[in-house]
C-alpha atoms as a PDB file:
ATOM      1  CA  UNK A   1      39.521  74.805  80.305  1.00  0.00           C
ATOM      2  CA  UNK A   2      35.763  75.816  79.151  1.00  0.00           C
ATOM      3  CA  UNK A   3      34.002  73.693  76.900  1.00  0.00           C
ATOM      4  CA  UNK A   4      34.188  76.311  74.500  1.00  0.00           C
ATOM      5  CA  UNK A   5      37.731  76.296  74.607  1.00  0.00           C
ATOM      6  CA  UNK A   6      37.962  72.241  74.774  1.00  0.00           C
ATOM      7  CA  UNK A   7      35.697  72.470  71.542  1.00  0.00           C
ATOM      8  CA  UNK A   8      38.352  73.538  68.502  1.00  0.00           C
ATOM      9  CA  UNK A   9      40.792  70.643  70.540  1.00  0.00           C
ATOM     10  CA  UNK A  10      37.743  67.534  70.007  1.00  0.00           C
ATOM     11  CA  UNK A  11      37.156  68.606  66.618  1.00  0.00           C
ATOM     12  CA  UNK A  12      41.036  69.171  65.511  1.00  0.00           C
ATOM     13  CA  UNK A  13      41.207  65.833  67.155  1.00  0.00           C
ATOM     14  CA  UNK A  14      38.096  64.084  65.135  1.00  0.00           C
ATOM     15  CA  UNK A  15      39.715  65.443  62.060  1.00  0.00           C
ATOM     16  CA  UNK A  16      42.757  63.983  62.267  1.00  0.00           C
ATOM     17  CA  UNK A  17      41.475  60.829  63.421  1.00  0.00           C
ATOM     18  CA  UNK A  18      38.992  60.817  59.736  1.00  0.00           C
ATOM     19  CA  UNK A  19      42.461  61.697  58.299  1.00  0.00           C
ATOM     20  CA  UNK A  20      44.457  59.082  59.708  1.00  0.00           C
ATOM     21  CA  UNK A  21      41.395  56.487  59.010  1.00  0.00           C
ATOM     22  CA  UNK A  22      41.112  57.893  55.945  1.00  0.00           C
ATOM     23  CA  UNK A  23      44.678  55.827  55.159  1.00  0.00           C
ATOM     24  CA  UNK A  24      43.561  52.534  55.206  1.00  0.00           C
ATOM     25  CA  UNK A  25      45.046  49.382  56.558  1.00  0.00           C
ATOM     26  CA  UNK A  26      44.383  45.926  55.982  1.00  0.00           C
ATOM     27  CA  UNK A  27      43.227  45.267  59.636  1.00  0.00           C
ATOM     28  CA  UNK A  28      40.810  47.849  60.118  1.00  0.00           C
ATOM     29  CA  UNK A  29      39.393  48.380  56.600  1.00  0.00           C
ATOM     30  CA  UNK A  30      38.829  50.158  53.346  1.00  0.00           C
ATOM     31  CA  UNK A  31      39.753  54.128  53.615  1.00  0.00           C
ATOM     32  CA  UNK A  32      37.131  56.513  54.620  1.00  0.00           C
ATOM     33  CA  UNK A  33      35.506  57.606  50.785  1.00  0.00           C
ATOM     34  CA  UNK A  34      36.771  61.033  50.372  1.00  0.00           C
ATOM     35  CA  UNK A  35      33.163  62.012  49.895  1.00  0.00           C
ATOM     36  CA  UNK A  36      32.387  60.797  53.514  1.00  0.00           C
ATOM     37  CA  UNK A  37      35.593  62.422  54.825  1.00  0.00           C
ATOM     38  CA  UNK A  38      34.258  66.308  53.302  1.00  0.00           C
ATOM     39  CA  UNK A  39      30.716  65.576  54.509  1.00  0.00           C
ATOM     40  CA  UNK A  40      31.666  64.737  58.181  1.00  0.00           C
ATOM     41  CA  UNK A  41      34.337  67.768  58.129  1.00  0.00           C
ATOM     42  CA  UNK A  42      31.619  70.336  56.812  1.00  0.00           C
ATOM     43  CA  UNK A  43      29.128  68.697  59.806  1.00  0.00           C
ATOM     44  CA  UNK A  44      31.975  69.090  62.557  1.00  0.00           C
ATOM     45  CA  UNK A  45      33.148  72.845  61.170  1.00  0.00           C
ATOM     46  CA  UNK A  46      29.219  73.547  61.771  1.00  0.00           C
ATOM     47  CA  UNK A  47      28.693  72.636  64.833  1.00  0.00           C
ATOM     48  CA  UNK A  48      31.462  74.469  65.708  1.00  0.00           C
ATOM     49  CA  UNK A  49      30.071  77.809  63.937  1.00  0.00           C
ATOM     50  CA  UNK A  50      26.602  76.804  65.961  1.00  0.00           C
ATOM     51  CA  UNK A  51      28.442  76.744  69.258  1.00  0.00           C
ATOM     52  CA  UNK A  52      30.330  79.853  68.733  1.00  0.00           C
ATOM     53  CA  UNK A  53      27.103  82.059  67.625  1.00  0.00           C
ATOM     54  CA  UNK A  54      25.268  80.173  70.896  1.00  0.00           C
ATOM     55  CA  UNK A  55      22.830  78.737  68.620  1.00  0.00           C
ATOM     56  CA  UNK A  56      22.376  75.424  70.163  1.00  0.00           C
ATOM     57  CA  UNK A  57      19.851  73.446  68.464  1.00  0.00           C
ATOM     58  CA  UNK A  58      21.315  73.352  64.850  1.00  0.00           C
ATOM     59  CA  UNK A  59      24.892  72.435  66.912  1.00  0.00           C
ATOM     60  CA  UNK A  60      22.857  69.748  67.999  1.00  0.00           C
ATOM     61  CA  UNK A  61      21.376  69.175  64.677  1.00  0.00           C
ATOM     62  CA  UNK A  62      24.702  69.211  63.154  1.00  0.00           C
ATOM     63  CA  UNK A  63      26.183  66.525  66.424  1.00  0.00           C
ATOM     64  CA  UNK A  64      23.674  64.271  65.004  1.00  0.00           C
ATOM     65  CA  UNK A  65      24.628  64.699  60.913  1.00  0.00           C
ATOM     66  CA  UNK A  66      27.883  63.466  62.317  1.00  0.00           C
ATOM     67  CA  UNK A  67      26.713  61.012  63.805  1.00  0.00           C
ATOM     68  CA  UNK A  68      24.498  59.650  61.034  1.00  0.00           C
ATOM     69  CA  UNK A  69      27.248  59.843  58.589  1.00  0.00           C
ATOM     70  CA  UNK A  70      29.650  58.043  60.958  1.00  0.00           C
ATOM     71  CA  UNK A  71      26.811  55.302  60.974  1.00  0.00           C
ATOM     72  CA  UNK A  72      27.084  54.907  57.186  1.00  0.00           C
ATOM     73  CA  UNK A  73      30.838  54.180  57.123  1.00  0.00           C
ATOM     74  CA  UNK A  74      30.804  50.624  57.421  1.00  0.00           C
ATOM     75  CA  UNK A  75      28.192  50.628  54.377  1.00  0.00           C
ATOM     76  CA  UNK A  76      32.238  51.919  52.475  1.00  0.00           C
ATOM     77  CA  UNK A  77      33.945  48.803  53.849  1.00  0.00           C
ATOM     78  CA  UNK A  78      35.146  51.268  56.723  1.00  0.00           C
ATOM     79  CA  UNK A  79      36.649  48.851  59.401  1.00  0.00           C
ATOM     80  CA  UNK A  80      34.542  49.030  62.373  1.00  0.00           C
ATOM     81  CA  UNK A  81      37.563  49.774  64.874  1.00  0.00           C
ATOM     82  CA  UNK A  82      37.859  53.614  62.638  1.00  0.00           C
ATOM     83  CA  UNK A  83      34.310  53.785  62.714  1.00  0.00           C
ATOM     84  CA  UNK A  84      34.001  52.947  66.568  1.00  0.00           C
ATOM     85  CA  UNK A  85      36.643  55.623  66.986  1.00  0.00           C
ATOM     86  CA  UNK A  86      35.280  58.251  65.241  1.00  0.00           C
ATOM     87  CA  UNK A  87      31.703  57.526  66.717  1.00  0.00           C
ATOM     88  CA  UNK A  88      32.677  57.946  69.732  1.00  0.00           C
ATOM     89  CA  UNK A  89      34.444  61.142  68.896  1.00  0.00           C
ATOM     90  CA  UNK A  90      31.118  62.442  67.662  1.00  0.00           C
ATOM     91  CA  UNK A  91      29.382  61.107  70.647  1.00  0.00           C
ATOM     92  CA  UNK A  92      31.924  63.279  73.020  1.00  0.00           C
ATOM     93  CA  UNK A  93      31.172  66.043  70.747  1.00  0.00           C
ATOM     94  CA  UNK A  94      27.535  66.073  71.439  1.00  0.00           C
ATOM     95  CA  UNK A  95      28.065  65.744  75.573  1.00  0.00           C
ATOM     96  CA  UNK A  96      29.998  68.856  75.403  1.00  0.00           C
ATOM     97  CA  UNK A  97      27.540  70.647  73.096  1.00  0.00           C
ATOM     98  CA  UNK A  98      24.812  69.809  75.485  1.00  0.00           C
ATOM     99  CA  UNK A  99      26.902  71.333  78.511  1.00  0.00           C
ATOM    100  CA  UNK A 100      27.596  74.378  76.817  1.00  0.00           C
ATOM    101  CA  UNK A 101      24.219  74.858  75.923  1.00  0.00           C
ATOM    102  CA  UNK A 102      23.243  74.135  79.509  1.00  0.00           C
ATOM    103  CA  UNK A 103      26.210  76.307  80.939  1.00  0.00           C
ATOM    104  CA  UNK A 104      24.020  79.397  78.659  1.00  0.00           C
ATOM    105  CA  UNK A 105      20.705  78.668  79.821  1.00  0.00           C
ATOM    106  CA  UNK A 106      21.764  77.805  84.089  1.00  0.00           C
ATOM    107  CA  UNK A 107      23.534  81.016  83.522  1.00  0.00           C
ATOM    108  CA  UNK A 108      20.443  83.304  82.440  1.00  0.00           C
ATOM    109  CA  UNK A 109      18.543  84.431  85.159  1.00  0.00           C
ATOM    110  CA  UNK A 110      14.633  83.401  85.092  1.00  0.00           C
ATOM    111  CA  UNK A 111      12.031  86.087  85.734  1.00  0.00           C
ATOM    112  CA  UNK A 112       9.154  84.533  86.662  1.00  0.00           C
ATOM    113  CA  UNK A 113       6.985  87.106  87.726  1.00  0.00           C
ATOM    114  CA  UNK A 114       5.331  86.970  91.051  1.00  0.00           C
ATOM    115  CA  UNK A 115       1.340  86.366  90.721  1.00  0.00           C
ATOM    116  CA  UNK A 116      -0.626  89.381  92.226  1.00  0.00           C
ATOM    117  CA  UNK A 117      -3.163  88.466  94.902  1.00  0.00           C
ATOM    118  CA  UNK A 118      -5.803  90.840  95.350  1.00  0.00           C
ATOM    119  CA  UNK A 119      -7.851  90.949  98.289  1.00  0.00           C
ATOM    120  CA  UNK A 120     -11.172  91.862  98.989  1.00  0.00           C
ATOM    121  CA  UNK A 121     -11.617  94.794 100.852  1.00  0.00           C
ATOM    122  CA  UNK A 122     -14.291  94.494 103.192  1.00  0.00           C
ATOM    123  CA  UNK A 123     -17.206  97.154 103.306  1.00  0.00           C
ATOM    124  CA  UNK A 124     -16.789  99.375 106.298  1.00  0.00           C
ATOM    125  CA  UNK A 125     -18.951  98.805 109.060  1.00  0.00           C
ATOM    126  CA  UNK A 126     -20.577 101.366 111.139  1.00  0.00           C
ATOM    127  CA  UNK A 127     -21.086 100.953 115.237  1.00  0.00           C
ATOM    128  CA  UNK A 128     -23.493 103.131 116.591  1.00  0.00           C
ATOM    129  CA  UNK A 129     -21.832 104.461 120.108  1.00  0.00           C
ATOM    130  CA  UNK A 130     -23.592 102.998 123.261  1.00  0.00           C
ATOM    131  CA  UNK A 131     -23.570 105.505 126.175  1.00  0.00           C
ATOM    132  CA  UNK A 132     -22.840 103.341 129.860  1.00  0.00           C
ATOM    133  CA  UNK A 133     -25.288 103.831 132.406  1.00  0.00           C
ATOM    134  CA  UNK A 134     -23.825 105.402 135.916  1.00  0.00           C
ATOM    135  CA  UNK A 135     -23.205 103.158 138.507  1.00  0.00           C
ATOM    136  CA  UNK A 136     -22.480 104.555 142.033  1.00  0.00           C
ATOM    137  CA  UNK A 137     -20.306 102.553 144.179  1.00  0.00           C
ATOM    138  CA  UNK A 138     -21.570 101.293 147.142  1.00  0.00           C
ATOM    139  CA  UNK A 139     -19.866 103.151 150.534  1.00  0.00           C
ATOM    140  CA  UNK A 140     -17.544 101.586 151.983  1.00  0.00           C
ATOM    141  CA  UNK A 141     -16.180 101.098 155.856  1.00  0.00           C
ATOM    142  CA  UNK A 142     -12.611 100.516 156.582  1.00  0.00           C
ATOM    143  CA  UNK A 143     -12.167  98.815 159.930  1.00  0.00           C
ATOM    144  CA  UNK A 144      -8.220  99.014 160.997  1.00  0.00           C
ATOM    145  CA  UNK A 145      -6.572  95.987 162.412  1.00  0.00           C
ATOM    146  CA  UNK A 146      -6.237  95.022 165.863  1.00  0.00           C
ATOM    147  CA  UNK A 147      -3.250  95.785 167.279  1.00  0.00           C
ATOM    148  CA  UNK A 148      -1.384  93.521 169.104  1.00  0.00           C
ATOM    149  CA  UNK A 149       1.875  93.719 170.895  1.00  0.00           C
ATOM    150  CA  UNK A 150       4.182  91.410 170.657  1.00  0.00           C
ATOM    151  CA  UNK A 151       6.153  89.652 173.857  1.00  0.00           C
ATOM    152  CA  UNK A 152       9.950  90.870 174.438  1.00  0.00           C
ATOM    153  CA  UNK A 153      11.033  87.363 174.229  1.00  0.00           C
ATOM    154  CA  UNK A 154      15.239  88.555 174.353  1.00  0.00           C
ATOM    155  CA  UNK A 155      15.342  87.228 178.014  1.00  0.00           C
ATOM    156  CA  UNK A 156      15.424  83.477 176.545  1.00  0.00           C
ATOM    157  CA  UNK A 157      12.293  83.108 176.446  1.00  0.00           C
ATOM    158  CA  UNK A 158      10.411  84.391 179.654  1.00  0.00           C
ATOM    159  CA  UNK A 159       7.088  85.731 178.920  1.00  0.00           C
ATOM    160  CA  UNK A 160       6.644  87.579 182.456  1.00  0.00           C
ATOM    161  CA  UNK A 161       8.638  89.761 184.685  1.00  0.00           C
ATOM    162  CA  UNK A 162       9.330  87.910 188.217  1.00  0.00           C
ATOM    163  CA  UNK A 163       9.158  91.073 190.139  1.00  0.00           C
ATOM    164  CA  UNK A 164       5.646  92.073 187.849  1.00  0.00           C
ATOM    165  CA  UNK A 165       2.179  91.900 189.662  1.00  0.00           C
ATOM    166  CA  UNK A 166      -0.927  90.541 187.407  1.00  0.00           C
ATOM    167  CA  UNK A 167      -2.781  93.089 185.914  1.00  0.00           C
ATOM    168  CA  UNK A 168      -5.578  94.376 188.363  1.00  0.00           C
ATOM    169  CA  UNK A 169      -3.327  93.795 191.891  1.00  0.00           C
ATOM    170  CA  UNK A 170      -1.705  96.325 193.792  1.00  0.00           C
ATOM    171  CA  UNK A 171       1.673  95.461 195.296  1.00  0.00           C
ATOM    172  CA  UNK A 172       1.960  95.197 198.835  1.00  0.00           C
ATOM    173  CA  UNK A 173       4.287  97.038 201.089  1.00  0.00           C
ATOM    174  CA  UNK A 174       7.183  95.247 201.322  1.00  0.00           C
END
């Protein structure tokens, strides 16, 4: 149930509580003056025209008429269990008031708009070109590697042929 919708219910139910105070009884105190009784319906009926047309502050303005005039009661000989009641009535009335009004303004998008930063654009800057001086490159020699040969070693090892003469001697007849 929306507040708005929980409104008519507080104030039917602030009414009938003035009405039923209104009665009297020996424990709780004179009768609400039927003076009072109009005054504090016209201040709840306006708070509920405020709320309806969304126009919050005199809702609020109107909350705390109620409020004022429930105040005054006991100055009537009111008993102060009615006028507890009723205050407290008018105190629920003004919570829900202030939701509703904060419901309206959560609900309306801010526009804030977004500060414009303006740089400075910097003054263009002129390079005059620079013209590289030739180099020549120095010659160059490219000695290859040594080659070397590596020993067949897939005997297990052995480095030398047993039947092989040393480099240099001739074999002899044999």
């Amino acid at each position: 149930m929306t507040t708005v919708s929980r409104l008519p219910a507080l104030l039917a139910a602030a009414a009938l509580t003035a009405a039923v105070a209104g009665c009297g009884d020996d424990d709780t105190g004179d009768p609400i003056p039927a003076d009072k009784a109009q005054t504090l319906a016209t201040q709840l009926d306006a708070v509920e025209q405020n709320v309806q047309q969304d126009d919050c502050k005199d809702a609020q303005t109107a909350v705390n008429q109620a409020r004022s005039t429930v105040d005054t009661l006991d100055d009537n000989g009111v008993g102060s269990d009615v006028q507890d009641a009723l205050g407290d009535g008018v105190d629920n009335l003004g919570t829900l008031v202030s939701q509703e009004c904060e419901e309206e303004v959560d609900t309306t998008p801010e526009t804030t708009p977004e500060p414009t930063v303006t740089e400075p654009i910097p003054e263009p800057t002129t390079t005059e070109p620079t013209t590289p001086e030739p180099t020549t490159p120095a010659p160059t020699t490219t000695t290859p590697p040594p080659t070397t040969t590596e020993p067949d070693e897939s005997d297990g090892g052995a480095q030398f042929d047993p039947d092989a003469l040393p480099p240099g001697q001739e074999k002899k007849g044999d």
